[in-house]
C-alpha atoms as a PDB file:
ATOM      1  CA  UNK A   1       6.028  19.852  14.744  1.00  0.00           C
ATOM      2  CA  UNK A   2       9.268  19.780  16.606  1.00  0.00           C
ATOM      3  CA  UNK A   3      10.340  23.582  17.810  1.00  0.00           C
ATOM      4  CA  UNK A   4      13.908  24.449  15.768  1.00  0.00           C
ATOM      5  CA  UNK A   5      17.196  24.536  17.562  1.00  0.00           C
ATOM      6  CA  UNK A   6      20.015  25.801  16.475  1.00  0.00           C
ATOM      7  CA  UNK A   7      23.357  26.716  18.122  1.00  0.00           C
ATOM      8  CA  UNK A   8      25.544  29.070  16.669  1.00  0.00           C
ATOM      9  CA  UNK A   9      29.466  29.793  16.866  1.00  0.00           C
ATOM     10  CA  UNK A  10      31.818  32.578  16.765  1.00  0.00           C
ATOM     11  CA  UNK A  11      35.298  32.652  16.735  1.00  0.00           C
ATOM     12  CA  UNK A  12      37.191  36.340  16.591  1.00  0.00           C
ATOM     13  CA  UNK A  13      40.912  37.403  15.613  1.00  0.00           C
ATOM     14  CA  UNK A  14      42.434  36.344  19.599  1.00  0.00           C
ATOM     15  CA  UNK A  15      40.866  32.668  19.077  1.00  0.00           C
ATOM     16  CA  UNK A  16      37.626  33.503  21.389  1.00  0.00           C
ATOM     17  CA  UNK A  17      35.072  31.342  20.786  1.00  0.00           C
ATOM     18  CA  UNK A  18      31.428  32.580  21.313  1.00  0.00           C
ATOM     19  CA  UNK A  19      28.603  30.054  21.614  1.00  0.00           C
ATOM     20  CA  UNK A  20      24.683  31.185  21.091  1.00  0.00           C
ATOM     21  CA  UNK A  21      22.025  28.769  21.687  1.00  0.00           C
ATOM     22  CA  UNK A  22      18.728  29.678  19.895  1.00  0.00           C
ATOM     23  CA  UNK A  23      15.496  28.180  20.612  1.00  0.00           C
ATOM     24  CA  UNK A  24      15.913  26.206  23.440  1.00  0.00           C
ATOM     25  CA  UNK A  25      14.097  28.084  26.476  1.00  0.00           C
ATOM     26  CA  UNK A  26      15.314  27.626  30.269  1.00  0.00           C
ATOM     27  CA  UNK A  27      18.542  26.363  31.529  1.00  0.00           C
ATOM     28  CA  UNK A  28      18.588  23.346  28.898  1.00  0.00           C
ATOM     29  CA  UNK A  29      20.986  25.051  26.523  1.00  0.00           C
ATOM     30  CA  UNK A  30      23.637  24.672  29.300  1.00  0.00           C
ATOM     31  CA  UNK A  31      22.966  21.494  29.276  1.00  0.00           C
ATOM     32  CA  UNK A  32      23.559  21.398  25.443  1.00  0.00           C
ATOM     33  CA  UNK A  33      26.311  23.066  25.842  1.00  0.00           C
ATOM     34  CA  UNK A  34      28.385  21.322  28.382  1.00  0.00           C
ATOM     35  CA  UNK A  35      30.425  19.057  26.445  1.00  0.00           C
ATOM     36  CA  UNK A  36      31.342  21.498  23.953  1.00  0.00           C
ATOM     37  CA  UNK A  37      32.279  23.754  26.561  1.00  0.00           C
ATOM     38  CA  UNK A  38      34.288  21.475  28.408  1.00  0.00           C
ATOM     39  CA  UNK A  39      36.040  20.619  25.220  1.00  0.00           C
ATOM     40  CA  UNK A  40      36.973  23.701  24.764  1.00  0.00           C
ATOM     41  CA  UNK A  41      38.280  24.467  28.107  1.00  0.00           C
ATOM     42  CA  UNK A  42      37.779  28.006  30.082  1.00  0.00           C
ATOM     43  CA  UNK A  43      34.248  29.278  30.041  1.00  0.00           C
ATOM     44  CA  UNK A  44      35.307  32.875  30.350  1.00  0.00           C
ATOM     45  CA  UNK A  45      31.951  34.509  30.682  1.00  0.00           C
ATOM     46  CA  UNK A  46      28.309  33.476  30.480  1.00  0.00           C
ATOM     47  CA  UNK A  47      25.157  35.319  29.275  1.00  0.00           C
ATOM     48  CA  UNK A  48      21.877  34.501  29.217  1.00  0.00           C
ATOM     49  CA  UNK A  49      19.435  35.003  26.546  1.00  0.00           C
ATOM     50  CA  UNK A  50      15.961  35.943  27.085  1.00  0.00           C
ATOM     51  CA  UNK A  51      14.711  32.562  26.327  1.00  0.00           C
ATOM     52  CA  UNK A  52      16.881  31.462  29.261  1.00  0.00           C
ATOM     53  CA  UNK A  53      14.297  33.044  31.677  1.00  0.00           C
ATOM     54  CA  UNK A  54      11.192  31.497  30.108  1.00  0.00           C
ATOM     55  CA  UNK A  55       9.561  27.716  31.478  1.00  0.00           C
ATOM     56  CA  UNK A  56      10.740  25.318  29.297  1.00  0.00           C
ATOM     57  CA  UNK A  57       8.645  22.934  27.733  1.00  0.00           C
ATOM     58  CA  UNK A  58       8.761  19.515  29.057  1.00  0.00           C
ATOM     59  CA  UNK A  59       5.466  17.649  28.733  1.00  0.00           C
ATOM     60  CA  UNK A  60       6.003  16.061  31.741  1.00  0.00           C
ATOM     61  CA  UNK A  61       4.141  16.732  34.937  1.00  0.00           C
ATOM     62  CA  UNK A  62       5.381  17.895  38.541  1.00  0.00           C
ATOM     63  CA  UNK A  63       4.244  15.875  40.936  1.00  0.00           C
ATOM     64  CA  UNK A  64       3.283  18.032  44.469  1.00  0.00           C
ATOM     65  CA  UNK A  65       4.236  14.811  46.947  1.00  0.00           C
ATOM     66  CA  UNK A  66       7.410  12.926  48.306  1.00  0.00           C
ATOM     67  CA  UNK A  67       8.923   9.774  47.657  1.00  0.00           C
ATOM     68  CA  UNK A  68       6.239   7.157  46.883  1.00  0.00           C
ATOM     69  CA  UNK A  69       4.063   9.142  45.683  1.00  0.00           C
ATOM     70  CA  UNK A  70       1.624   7.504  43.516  1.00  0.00           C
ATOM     71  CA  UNK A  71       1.925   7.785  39.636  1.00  0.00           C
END
């Protein structure tokens, strides 16, 4: 069952907006994010959420050699 994502905006009296990304763990809501940010021009501050810090989950695994290594 696929994990539920859900980003959330705020916009107060001075025309601030305030984006929250919830569910998505690592750096992968910046990601998300990035086009709606630039679209809204000046990032004026960013905070991360707890689920920031966490491993996110890829399914994929990390190979340990260089180029050419075998697959």
């Amino acid at each position: 069952m696929a994990t539920r994502r859900e980003i959330q905006f705020t916009i107060d009296d001075n025309g601030e907006v305030s984006i929250q990304v919830l569910g998505v763990k690592g750096a992968e809501c910046e990601r998300i994010t990035r086009e709606i940010e630039l679209a809204l021009g000046v990032v004026g501050a960013r905070q991360h959420t707890s689920e920031y810090y966490q491993v996110a989950e890829t399914g994929q695994t990390v190979g340990t050699g260089g180029e050419g290594e075998a697959q």
